[in-house]
Protein backbone atom coordinates (compact mmCIF):
# COMPACT_ATOMS: atom_id res chain seq x y z
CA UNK A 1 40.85 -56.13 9.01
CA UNK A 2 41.14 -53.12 6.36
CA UNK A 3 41.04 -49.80 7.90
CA UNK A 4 37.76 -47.64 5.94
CA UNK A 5 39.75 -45.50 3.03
CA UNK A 6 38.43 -42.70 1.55
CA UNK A 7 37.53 -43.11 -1.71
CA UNK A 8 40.32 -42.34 -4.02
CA UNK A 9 40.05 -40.18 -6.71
CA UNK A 10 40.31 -40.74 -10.45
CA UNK A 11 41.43 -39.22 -13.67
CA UNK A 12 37.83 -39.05 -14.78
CA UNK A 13 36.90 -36.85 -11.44
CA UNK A 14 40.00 -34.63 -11.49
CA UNK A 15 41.77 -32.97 -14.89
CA UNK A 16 45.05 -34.15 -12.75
CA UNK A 17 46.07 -35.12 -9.54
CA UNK A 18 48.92 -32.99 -8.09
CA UNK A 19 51.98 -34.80 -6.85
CA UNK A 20 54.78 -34.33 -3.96
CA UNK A 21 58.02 -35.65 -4.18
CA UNK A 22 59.50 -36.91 -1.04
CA UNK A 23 63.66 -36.66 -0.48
CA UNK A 24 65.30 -38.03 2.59
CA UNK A 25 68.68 -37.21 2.45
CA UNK A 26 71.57 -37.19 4.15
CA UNK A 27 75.27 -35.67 3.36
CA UNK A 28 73.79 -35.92 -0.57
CA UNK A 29 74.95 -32.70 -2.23
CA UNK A 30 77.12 -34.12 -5.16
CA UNK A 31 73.58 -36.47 -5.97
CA UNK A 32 71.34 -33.92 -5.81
CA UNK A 33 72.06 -32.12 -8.98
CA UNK A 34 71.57 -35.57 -10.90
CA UNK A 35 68.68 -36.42 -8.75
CA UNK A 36 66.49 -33.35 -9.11
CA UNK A 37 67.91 -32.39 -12.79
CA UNK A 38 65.68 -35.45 -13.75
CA UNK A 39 62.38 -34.51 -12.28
CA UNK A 40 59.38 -34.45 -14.19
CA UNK A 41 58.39 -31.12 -15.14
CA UNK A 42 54.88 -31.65 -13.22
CA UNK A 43 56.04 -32.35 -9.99
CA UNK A 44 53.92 -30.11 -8.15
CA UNK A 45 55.89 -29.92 -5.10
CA UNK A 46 59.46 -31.14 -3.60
CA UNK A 47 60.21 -31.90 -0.30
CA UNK A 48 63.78 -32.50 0.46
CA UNK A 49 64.12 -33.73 4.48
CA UNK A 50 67.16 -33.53 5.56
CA UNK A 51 68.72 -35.56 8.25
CA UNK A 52 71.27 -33.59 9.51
CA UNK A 53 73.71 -32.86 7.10
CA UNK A 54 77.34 -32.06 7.68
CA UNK A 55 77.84 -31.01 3.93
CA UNK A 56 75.99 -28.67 1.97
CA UNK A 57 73.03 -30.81 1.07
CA UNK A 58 70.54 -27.95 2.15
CA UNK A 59 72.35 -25.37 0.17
CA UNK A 60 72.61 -27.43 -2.68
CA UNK A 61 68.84 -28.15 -2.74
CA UNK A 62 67.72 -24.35 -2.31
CA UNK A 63 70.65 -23.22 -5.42
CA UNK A 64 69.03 -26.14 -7.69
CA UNK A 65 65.72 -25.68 -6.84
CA UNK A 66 64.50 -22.03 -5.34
CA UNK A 67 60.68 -23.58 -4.95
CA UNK A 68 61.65 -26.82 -2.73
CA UNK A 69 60.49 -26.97 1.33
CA UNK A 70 63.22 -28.38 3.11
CA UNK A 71 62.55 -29.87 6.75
CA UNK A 72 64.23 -31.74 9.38
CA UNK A 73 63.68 -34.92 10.31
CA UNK A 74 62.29 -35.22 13.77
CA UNK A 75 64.04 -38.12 15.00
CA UNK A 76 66.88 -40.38 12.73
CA UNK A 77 66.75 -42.91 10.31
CA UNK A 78 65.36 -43.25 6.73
CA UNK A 79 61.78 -44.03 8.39
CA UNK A 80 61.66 -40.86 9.98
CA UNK A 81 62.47 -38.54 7.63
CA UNK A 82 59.67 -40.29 5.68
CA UNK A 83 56.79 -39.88 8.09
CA UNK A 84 57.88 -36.68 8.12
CA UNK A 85 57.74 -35.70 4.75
CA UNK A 86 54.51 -37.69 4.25
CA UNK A 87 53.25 -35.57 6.84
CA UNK A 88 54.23 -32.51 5.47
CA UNK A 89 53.36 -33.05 1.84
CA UNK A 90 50.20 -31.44 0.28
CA UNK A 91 49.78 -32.94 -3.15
CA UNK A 92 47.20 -35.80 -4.19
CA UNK A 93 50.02 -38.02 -4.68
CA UNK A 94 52.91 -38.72 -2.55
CA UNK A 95 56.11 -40.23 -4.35
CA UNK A 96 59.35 -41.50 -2.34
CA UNK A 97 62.21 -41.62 -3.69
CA UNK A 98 66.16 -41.63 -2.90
CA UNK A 99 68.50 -38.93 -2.86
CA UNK A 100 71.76 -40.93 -3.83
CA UNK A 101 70.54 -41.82 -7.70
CA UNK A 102 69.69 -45.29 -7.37
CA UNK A 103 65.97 -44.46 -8.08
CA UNK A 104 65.27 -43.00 -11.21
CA UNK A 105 62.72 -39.45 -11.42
CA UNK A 106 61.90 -39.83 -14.84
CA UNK A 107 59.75 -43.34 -13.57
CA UNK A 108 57.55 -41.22 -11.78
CA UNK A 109 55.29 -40.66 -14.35
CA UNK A 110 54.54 -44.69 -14.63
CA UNK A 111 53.95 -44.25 -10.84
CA UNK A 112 51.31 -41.86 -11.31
CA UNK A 113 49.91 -43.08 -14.11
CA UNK A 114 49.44 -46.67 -11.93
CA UNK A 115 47.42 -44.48 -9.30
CA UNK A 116 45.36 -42.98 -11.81
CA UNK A 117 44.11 -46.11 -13.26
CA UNK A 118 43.05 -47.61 -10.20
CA UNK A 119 45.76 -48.07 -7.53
CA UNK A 120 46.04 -47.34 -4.19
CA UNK A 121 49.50 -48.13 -3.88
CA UNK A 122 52.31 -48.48 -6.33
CA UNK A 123 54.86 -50.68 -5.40
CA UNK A 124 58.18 -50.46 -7.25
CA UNK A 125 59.74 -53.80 -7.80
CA UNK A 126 62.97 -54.48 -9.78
CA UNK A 127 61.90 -57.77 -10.55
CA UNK A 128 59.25 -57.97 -12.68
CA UNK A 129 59.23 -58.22 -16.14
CA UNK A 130 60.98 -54.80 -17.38
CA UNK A 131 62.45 -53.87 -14.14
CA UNK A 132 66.38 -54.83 -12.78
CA UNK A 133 69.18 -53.58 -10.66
CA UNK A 134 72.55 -52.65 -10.87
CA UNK A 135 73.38 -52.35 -7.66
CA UNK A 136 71.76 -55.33 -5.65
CA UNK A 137 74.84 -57.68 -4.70
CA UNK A 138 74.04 -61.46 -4.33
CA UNK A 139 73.73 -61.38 -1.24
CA UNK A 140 71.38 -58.76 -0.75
CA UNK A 141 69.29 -60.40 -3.66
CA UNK A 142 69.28 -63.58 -1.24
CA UNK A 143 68.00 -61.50 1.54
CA UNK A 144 65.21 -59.95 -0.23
CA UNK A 145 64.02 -63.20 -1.56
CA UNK A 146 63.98 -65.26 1.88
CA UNK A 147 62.14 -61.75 3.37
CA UNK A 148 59.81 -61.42 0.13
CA UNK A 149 58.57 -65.39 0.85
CA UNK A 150 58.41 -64.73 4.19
CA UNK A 151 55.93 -61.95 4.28
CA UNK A 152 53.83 -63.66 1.32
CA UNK A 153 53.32 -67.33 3.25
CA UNK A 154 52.91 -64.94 6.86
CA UNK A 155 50.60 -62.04 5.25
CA UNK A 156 49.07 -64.00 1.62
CA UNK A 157 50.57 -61.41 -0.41
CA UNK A 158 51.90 -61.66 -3.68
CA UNK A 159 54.89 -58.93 -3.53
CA UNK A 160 58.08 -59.81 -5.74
CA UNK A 161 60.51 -56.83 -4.16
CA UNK A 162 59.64 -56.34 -0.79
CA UNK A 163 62.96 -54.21 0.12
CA UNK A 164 62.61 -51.41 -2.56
CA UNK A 165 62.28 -48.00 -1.86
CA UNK A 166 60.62 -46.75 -4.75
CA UNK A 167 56.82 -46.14 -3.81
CA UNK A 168 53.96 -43.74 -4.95
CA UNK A 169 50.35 -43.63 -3.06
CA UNK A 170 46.93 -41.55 -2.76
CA UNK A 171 47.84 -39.60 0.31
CA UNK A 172 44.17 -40.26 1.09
CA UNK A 173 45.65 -43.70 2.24
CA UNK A 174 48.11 -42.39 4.85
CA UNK A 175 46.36 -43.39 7.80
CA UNK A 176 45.99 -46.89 6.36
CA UNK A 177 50.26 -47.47 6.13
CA UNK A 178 50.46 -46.30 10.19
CA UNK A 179 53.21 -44.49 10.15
CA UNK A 180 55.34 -43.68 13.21
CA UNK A 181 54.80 -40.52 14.93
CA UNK A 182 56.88 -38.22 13.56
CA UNK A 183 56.43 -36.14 16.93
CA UNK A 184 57.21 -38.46 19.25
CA UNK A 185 60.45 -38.25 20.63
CA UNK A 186 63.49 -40.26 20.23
CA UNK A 187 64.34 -43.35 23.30
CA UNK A 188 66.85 -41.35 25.76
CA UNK A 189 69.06 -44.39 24.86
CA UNK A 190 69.67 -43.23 21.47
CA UNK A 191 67.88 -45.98 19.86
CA UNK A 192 65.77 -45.86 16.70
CA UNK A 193 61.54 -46.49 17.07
CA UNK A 194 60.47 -49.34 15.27
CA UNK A 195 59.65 -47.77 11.01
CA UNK A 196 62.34 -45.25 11.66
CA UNK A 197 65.02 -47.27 9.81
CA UNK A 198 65.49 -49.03 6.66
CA UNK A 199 62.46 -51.20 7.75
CA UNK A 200 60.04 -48.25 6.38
CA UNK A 201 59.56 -50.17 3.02
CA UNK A 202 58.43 -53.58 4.62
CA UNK A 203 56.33 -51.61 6.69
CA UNK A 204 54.81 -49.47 4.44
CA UNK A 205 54.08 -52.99 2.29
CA UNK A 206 52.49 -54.36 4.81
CA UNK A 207 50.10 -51.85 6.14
CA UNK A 208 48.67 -51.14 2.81
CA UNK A 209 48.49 -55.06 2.21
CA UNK A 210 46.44 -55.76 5.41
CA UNK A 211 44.21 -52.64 5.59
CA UNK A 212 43.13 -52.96 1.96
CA UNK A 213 44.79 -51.07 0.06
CA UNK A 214 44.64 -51.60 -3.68
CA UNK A 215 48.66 -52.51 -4.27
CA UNK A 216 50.29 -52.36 -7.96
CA UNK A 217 53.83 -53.19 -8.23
CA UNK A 218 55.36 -51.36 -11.25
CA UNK A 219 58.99 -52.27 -12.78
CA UNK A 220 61.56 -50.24 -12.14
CA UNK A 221 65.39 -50.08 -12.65
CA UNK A 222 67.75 -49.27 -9.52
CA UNK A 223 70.72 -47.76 -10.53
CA UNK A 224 73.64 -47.43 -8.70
CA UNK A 225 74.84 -44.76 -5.85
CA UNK A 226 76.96 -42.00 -7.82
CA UNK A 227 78.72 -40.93 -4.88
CA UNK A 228 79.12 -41.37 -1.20
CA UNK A 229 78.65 -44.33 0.51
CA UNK A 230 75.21 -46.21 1.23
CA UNK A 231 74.10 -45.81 4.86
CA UNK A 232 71.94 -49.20 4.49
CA UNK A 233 73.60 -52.10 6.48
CA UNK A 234 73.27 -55.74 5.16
CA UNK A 235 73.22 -57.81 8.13
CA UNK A 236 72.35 -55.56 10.57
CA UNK A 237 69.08 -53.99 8.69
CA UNK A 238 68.14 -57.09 7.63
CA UNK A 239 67.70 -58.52 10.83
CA UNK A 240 65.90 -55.38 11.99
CA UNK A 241 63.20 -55.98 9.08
CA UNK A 242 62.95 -59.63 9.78
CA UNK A 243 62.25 -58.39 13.24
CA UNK A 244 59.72 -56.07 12.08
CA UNK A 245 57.86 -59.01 10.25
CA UNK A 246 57.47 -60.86 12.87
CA UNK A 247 55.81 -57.97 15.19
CA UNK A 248 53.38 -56.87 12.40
CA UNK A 249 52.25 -60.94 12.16
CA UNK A 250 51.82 -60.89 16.03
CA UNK A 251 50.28 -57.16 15.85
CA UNK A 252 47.86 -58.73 13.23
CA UNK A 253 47.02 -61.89 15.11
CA UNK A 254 45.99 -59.67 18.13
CA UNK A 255 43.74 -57.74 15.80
CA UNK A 256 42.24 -60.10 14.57
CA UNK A 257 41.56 -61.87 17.92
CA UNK A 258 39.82 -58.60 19.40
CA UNK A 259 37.97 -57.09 16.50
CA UNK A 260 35.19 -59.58 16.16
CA UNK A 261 34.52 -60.13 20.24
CA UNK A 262 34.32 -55.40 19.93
CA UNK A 263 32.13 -55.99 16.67
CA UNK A 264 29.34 -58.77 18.39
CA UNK A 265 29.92 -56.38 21.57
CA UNK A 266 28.87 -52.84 19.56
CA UNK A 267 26.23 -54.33 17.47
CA UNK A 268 24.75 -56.05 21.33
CA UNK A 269 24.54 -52.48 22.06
CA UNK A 270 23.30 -51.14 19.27
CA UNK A 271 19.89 -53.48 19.30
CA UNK A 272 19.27 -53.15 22.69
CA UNK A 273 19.44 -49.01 22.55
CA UNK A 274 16.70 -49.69 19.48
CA UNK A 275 18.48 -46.22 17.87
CA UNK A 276 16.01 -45.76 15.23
CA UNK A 277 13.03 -44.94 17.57
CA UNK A 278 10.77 -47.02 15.90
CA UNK A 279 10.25 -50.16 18.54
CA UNK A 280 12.02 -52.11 16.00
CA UNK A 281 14.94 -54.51 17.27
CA UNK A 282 18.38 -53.95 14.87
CA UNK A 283 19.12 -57.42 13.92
CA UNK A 284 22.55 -57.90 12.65
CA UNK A 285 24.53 -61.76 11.55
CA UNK A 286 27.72 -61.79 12.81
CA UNK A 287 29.66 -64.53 10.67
């Protein structure tokens, strides 16, 4: 059941939206220079979220770019550091993007420019028409493809990348992507909160699927990590989004299951409290 959105603005109502850039990184300061060297010159504000760094990523940031707000993460993993930039961020549009050069700045514009023309959501995807990857192995490709089917048969979506990190959105949507709470604390045990690792992107696809969100994949090209060593896991974080696809199908299921039994239930009330005052009965179908 779609979660009530406020409505989105257009180019027509606004000269221009202003736009935040979202960093998570961690241990990133030889990719940074590339990285923020190719920002759009209208990027309104940067946010670089740090997740603990033992190098100089911080440093790096501040030397290369005096006007960005740095934070840290409140928690671990690539999920976290999102919600907490998302949280954080203050333009119209909110843009994530990676901190290792495998997603490309100068794209944002098509991003925006997606938004403005009716979007909700734009969802990168390196497989459509115009898009690629050069650093997707085979067996990664595999994995995205047997996820990607599984989440369109489960959810009836069309998506043709679900495991890309390249996303731009109204940040009038956020509560309809239900994020994790950036300020709750981390399990005593050490453990990462379901959305606080590499799962972020199925999430985030999801939630804007199901609560109505107006999605628009746009082509994009992932390039390859320029230094340092990928923190994403094959196996293992594979298996933690196929988990996650399976809870947000049960999640669903349960919502579904309770909201119309709460809807007859509210609109019971609502006729027998005759609200209006006039001695008129509210009459409502419930299909």
């Amino acid at each position: 059941m779609p979660l009530d959105l406020i409505p989105t603005p257009r180019a027509q109502e606004t000269d221009r939206p202003s736009v935040t850039v979202v960093v998570p990184a961690l241990n990133e300061e030889q990719n940074l220079p590339h990285v923020f060297d190719r920002l759009p010159d209208d990027v309104d504000e940067l946010l670089l979220v740090d997740g603990g760094s033992a190098d100089r990523t911080v440093d790096v940031a501040r030397e290369l770019r005096p006007d960005v707000r740095v934070l840290q993460q409140s928690r671990t993993g690539k999920g976290n550091a999102l919600a907490c930039g998302f949280a954080a961020a203050t333009g119209d549009i909110i843009v994530m993007i990676d901190a290792d050069g495998s997603t490309d700045p100068a794209e944002i514009p098509r991003f925006v420019d997606t938004l403005v023309t009716g979007g909700d959501f734009a969802k990168g995807s390196r497989f459509r028409p115009e898009g690629d990857s050069d650093d997707i192995t085979w067996l990664r490709r595999l994995g995205n493809k047997a996820l990607n089917g599984t989440v369109n048969l489960l959810f009836g979506t069309r998506f043709t990348d679900l495991c890309y990190g390249y996303n731009a959105f109204w940040r009038n949507v956020l509560p309809a992507l239900e994020l994790p709470d950036p300020d709750r604390p981390r399990p005593s045990d050490g453990s990462l909160l379901w959305g606080d690792g590499f799962e972020i992107e199925t999430l985030l696809n999801i939630h804007a699927a199901v609560n109505g969100c107006r999605i628009r994949e746009v082509p994009s090209v992932e390039r390859r990590r320029l230094h340092g060593e990928s923190n994403l896991h094959t196996f293992r974080d594979g298996a933690r989004v196929l988990r996650s696809i399976l809870s947000e199908f049960r999640r669903l299921a349960r919502r579904e299951r309770t909201a119309l039994p709460r809807l007859r239930r509210e609109l019971r009330a609502a006729a027998a409290s005759t609200a209006d005052g006039s001695g008129h009965r509210i009459e409502q179908e419930v299909h």
